[in-house]
Protein backbone atom coordinates (compact mmCIF):
# COMPACT_ATOMS: atom_id res chain seq x y z
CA UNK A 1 -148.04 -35.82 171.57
CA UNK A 2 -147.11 -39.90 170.88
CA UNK A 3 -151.09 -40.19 170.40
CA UNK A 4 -150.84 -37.42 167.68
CA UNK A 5 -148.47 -38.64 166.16
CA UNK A 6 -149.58 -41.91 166.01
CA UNK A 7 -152.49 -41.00 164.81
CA UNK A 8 -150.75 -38.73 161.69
CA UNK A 9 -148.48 -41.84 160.85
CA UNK A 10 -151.81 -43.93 160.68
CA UNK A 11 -153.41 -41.38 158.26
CA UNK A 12 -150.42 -41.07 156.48
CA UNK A 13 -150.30 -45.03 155.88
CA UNK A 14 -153.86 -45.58 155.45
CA UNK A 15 -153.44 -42.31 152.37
CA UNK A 16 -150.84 -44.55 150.80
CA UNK A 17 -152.53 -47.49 150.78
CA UNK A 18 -155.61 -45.87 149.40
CA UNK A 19 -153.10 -43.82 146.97
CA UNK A 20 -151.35 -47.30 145.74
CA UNK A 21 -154.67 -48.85 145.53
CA UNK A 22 -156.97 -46.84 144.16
CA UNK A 23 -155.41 -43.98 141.94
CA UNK A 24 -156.79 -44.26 138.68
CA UNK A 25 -153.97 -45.35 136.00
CA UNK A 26 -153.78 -45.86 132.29
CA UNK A 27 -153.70 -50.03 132.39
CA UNK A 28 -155.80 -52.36 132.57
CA UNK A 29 -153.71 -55.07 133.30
CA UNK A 30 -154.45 -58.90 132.21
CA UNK A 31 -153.24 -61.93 133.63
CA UNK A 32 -150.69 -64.24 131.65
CA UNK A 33 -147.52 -66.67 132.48
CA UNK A 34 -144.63 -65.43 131.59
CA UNK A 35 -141.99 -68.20 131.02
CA UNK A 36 -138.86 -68.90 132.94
CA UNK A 37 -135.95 -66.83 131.27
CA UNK A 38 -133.34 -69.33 130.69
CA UNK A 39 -131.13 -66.26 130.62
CA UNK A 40 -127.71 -65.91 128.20
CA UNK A 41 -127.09 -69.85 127.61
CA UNK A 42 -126.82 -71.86 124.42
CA UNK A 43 -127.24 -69.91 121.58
CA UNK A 44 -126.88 -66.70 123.68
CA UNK A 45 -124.31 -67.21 125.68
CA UNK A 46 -122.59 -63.76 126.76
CA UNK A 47 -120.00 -62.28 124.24
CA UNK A 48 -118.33 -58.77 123.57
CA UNK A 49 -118.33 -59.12 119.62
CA UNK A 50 -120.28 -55.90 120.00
CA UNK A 51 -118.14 -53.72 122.06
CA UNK A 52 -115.89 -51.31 120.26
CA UNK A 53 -118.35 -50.46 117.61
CA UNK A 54 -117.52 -47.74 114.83
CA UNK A 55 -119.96 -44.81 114.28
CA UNK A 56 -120.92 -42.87 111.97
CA UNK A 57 -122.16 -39.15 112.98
CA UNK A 58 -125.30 -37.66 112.71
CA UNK A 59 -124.60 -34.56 114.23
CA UNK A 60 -126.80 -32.94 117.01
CA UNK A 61 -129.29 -35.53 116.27
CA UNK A 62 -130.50 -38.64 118.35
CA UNK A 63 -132.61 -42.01 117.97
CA UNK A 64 -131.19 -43.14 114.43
CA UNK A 65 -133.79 -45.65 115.40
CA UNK A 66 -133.65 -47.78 112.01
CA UNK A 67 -131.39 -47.57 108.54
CA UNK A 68 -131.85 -48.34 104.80
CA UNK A 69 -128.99 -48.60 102.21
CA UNK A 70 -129.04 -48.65 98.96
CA UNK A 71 -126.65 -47.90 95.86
CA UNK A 72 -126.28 -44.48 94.36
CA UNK A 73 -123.58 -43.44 91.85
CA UNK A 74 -121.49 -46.63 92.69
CA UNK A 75 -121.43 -46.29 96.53
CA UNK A 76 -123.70 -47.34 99.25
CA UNK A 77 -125.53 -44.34 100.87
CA UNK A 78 -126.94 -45.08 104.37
CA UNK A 79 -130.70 -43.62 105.16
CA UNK A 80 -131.53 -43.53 109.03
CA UNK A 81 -134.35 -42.32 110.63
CA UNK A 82 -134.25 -40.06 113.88
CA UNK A 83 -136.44 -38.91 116.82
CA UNK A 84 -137.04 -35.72 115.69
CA UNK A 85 -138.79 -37.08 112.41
CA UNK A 86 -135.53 -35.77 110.50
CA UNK A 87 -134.82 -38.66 107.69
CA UNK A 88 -130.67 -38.07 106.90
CA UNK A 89 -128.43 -39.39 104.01
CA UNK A 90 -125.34 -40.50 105.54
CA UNK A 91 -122.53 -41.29 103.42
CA UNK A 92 -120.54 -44.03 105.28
CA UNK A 93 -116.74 -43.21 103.02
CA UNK A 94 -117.05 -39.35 103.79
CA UNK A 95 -118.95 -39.96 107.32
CA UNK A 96 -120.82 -37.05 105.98
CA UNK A 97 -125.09 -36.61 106.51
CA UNK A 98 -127.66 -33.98 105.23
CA UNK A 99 -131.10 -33.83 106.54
CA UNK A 100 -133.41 -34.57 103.49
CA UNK A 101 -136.99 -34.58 104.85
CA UNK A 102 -138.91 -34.23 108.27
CA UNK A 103 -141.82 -36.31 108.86
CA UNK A 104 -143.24 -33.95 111.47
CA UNK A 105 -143.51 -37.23 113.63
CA UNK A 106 -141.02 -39.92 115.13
CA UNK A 107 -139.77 -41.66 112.50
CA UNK A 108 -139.38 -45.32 113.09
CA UNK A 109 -139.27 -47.87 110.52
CA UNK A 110 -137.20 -47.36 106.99
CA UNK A 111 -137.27 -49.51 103.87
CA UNK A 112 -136.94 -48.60 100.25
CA UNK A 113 -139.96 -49.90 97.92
CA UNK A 114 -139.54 -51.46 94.06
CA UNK A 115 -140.26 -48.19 92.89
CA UNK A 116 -137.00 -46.54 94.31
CA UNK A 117 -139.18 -44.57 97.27
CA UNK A 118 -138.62 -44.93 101.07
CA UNK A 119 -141.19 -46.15 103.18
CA UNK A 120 -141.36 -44.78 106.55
CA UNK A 121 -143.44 -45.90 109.35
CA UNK A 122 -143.62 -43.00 111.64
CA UNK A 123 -145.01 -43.30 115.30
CA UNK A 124 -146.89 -40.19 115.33
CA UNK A 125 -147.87 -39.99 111.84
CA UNK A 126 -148.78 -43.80 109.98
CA UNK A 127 -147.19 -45.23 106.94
CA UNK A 128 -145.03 -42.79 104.64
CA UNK A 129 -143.28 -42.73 101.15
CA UNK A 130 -140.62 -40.09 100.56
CA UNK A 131 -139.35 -39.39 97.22
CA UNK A 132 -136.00 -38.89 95.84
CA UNK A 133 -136.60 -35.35 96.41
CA UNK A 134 -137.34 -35.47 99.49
CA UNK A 135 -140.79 -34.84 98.98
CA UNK A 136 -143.07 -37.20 101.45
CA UNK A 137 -146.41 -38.11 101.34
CA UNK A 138 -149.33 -39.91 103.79
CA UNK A 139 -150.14 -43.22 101.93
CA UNK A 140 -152.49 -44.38 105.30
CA UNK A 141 -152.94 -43.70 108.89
CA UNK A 142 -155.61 -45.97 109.55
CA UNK A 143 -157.17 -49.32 108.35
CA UNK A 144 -159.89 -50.05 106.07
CA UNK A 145 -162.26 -50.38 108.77
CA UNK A 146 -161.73 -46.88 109.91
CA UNK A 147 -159.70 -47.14 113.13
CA UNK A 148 -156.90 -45.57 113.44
CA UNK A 149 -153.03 -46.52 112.92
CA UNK A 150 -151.63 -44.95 116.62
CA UNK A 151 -148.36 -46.72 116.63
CA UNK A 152 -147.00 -47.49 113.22
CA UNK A 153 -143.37 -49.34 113.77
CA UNK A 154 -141.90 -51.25 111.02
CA UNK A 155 -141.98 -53.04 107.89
CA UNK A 156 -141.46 -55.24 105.36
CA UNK A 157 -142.17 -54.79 101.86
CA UNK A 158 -143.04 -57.33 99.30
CA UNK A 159 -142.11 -57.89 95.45
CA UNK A 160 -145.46 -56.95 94.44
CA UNK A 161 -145.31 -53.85 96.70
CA UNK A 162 -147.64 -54.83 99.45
CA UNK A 163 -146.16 -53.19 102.81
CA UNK A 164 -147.00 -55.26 105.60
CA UNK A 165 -146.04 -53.38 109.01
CA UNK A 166 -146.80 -53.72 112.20
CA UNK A 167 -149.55 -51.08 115.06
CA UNK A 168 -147.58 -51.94 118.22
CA UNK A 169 -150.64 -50.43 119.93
CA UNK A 170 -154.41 -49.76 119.53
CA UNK A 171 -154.50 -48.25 123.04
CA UNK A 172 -151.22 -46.33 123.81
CA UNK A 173 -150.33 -44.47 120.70
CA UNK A 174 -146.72 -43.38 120.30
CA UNK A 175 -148.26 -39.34 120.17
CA UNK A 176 -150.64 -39.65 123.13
CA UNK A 177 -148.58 -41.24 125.21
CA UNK A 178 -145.40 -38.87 124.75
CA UNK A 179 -143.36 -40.54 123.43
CA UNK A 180 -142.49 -43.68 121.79
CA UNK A 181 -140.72 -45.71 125.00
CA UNK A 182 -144.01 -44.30 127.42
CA UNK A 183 -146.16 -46.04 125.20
CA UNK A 184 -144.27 -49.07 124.91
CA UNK A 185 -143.90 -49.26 128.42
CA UNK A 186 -147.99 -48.89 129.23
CA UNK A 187 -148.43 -51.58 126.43
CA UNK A 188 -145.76 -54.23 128.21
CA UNK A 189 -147.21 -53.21 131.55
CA UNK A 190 -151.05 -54.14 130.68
CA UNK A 191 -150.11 -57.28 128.49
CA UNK A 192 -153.82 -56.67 126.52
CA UNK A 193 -152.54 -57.74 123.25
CA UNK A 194 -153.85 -54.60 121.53
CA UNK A 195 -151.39 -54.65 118.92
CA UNK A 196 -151.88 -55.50 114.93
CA UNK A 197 -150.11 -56.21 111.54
CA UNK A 198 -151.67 -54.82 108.70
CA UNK A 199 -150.81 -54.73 104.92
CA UNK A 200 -151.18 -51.43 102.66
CA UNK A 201 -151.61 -52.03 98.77
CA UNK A 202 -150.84 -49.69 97.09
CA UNK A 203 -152.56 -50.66 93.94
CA UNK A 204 -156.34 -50.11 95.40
CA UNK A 205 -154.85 -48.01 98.47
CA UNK A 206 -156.07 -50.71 101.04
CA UNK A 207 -155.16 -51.10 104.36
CA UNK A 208 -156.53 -54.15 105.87
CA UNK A 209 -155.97 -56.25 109.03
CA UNK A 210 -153.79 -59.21 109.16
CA UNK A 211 -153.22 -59.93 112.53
CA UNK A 212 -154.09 -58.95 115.60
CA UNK A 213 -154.29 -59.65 119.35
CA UNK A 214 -150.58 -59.22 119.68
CA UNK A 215 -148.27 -57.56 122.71
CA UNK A 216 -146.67 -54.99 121.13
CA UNK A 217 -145.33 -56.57 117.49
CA UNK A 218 -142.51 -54.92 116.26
CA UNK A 219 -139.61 -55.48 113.62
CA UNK A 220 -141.25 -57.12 110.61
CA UNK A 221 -139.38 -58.60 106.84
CA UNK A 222 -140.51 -60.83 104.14
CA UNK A 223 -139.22 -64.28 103.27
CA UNK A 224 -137.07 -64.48 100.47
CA UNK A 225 -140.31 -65.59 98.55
CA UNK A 226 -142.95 -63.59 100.06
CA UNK A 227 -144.62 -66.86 100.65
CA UNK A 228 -144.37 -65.03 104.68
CA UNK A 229 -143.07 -62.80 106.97
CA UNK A 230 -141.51 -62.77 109.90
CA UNK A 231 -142.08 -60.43 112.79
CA UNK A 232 -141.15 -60.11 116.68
CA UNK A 233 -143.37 -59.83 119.03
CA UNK A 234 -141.74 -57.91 121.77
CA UNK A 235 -144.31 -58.55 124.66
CA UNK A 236 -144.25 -62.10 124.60
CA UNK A 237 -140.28 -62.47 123.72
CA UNK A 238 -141.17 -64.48 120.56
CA UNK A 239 -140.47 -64.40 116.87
CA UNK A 240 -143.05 -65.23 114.91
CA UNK A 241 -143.68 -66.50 110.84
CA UNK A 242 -147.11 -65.37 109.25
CA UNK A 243 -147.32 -67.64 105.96
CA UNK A 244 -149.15 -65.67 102.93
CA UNK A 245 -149.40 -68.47 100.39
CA UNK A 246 -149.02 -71.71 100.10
CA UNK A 247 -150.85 -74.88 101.91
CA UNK A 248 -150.21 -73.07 105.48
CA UNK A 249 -151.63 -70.19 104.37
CA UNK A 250 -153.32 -68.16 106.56
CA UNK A 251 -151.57 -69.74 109.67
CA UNK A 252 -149.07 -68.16 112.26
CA UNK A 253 -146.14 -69.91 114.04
CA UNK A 254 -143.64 -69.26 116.43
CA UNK A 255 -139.75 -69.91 115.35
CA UNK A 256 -138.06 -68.58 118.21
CA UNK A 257 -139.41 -68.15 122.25
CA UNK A 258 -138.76 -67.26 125.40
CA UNK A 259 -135.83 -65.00 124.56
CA UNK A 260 -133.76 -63.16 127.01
CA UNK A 261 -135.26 -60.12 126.17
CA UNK A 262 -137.27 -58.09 124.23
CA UNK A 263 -137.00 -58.22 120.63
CA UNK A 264 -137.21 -54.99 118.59
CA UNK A 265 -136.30 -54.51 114.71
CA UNK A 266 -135.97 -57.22 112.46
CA UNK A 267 -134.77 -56.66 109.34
CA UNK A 268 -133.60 -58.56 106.15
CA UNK A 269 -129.76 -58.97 105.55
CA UNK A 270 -127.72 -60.69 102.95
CA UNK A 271 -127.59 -64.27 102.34
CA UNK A 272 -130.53 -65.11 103.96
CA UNK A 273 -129.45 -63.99 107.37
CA UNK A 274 -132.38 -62.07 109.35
CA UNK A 275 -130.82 -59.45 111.56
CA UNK A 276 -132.63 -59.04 115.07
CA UNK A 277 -132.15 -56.59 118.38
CA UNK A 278 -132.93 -57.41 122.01
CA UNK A 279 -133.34 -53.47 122.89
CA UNK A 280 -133.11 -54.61 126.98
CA UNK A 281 -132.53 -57.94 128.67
CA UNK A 282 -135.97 -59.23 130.34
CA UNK A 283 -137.40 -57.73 133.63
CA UNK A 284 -137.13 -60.20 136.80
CA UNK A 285 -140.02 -58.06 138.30
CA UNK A 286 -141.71 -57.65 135.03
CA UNK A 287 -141.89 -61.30 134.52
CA UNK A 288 -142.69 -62.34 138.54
CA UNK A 289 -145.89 -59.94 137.65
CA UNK A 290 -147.47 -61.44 134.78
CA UNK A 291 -150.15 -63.65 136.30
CA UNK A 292 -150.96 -60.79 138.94
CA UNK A 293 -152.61 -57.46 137.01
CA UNK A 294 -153.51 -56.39 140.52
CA UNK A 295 -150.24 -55.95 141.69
CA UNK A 296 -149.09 -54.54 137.98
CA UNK A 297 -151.55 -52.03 138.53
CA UNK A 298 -149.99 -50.96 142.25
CA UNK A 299 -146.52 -50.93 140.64
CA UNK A 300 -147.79 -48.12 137.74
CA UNK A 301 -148.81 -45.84 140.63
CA UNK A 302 -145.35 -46.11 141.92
CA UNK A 303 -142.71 -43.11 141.14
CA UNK A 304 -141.19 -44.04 136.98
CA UNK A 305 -137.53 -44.23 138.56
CA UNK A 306 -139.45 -47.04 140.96
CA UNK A 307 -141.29 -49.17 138.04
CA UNK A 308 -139.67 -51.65 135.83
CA UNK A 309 -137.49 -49.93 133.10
CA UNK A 310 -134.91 -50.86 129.58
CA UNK A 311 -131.56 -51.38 130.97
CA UNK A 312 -128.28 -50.95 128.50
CA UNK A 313 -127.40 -54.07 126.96
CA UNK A 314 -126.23 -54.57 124.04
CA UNK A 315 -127.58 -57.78 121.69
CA UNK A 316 -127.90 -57.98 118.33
CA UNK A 317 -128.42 -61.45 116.76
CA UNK A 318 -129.07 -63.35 113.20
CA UNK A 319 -131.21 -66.23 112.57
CA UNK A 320 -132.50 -67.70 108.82
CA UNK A 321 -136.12 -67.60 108.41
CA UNK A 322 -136.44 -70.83 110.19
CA UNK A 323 -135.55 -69.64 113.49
CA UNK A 324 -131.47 -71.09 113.62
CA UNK A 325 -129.15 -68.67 115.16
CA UNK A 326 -126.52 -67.56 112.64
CA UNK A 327 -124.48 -65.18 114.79
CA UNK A 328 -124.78 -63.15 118.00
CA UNK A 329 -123.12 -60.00 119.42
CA UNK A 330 -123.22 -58.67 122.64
CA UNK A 331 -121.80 -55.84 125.23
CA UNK A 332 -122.88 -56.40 128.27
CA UNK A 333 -121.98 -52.72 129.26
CA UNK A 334 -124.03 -51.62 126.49
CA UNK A 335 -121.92 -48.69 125.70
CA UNK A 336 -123.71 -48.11 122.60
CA UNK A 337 -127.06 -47.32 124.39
CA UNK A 338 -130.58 -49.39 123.50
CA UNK A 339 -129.64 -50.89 120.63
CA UNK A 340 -132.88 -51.64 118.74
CA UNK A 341 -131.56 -53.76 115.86
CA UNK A 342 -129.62 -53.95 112.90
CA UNK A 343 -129.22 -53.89 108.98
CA UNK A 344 -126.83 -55.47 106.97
CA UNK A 345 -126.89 -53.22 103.17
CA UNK A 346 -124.37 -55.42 101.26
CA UNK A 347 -121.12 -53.27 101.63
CA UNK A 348 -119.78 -55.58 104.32
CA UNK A 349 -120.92 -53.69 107.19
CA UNK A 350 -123.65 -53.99 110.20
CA UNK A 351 -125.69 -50.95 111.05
CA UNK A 352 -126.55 -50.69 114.04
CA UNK A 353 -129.65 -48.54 115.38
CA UNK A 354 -130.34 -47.13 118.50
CA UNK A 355 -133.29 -45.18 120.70
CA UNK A 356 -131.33 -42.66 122.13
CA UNK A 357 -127.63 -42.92 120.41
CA UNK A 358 -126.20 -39.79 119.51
CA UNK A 359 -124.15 -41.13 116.50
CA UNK A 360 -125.07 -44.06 114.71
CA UNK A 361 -122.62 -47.67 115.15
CA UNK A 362 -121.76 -49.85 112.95
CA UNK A 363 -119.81 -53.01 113.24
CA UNK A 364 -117.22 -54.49 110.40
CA UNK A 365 -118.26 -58.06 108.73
CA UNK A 366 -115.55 -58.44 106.26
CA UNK A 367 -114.01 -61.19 107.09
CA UNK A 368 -116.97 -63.12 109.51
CA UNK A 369 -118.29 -66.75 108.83
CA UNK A 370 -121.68 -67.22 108.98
């Protein structure tokens, strides 16, 4: 009987071994050096300036992933977007919302264009404008040189009307995957850089590369001059500048690095002030793995409960378009769940967006020094 089950133990072990190195898995993981998280010091040092936050509701909806404000009939109307591709009009005095439009996607990225349209970069779907009616239409889901846009995140939108927004992924499209965070996840887990920027003109309905070779980019916004943009780069905890004109032209460089964690939306506030969101502080295990892809590779095979995953944390920070912090808010208990960044309108208040929220916060700035 002890021979047995010896024996059945043995199989059993030698099935798991087999099972944790063998099973086929989505990755292919590549080897790079992560570098040492410094943690919540200096500029980041731990704060609760975003506990307590006010919402605003959105009903039986969820994700109000990104927001857009602008002025209509004297008052600032709030535009977020949600997971179920439902764009709603929220009006912030009356804390009342009406769905206007449904991308038939996951709605990510929102900004309004010069010509009074919002620009949606949807997941599932590519690059979007949406009327004042409500009415939206497919301006491109894939670039010039015919592949296709799998991942479309965010934007930023120049005076001339050039959208520049980011592919977070070539290989793990939001759709295919099932859902935005899976493919996010498979994309930080492989580290192959598959991501892109692109630029859509809508004058000659273009839609060429800009950048690529990234880990997952992200949150994009012009400088005040469109002379460049900035965007995060969520994979490699960096924000980055991409210069359009001017003698550096052409040329990339980083303004911010080795954050505490990973940064999501960036989008353009008042004054200057670039608005940013660390959606989850940095993975210890995450980090300890990026020079081994074989060992990345055994931990995708394990259970999702088992593999590295976003924790709640709430960070939300400002910087100029140089890279100097401005002002940083955090809740550690991260009450307001996977905050993914924020936007600042111009009526004195800080939206605040959110994966999975199920009302959408916002934070008062009436009275703050910057």
């Amino acid at each position: 009987m002890l021979k047995k089950i010896s024996l059945l133990l043995l199989i059993l072990i030698l099935v798991g071994m087999g099972y944790l190195t063998l099973w086929p898995v989505p990755i292919a993981p590549v080897a790079w050096n992560a570098p040492k998280n410094l943690g919540y010091t200096g500029d980041f040092t731990p704060n609760m300036k975003l506990a307590g936050l006010k919402t605003l509701s959105i009903g039986d909806h969820h994700g109000p992933e990104d927001v857009a404000g602008r002025i209509e009939d004297g008052e600032m109307i709030i535009y977020t977007s949600t997971q179920s591709g439902d764009i709603l009009r929220i009006n912030p005095r009356t804390n009342q919302y009406k769905v206007i439009a449904n991308t038939g996607g996951v709605a990510l990225g929102l900004q309004f264009a010069p010509n009074g349209n919002l620009i949606i970069a949807d997941a599932h779907k590519g690059l979007l404008s949406m009327d004042d009616d409500g009415k939206i239409t497919l301006l491109t889901n894939k670039a010039d040189d015919g592949s296709p846009i799998l991942y479309a995140d965010e934007m930023g939108i120049a005076k001339d009307g050039k959208i520049y927004f980011s592919d977070a992924s070539t290989k793990f499209g939001a759709e295919v995957s099932g859902s935005t965070l899976a493919g996010s996840l498979l994309e930080l887990m492989e580290h192959g850089k598959t991501g892109r920027m692109l630029v859509y003109d809508p004058a000659f309905n273009t839609t060429k590369i800009v950048l690529d070779n990234l880990s997952f980019p992200n949150g994009v916004a012009m400088c005040p001059d469109d002379a460049c943009f900035l965007f995060t780069e969520t994979g490699t905890y960096e924000v980055k500048r991409h210069w359009l004109k001017g003698p550096q032209a052409g040329s990339t460089d980083i303004i911010i690095d080795n954050l505490p964690g990973f940064p999501d939306n960036l989008n353009k506030g008042q004054d200057g002030r670039y608005w940013i969101g660390l959606v989850s502080p940095r993975s210890e295990a995450l980090d300890n793995l990026s020079a081994k892809p074989f060992l990345r590779k055994i931990v995708q095979r394990l259970p999702a409960s088992l593999r590295p995953k976003a924790v709640n944390y709430g960070f939300i920070f400002a910087i100029d378009m140089n890279g100097k912090v401005l002002a940083q808010y955090q809740d550690p208990s991260g009450a307001y769940p996977v905050a993914t960044g924020a936007t600042e309108p111009g009526d004195g208040w800080l939206y605040i967006g959110s994966l999975s929220a199920r009302e959408l916060g916002r934070k008062d700035l009436r009275g703050e020094t910057f």
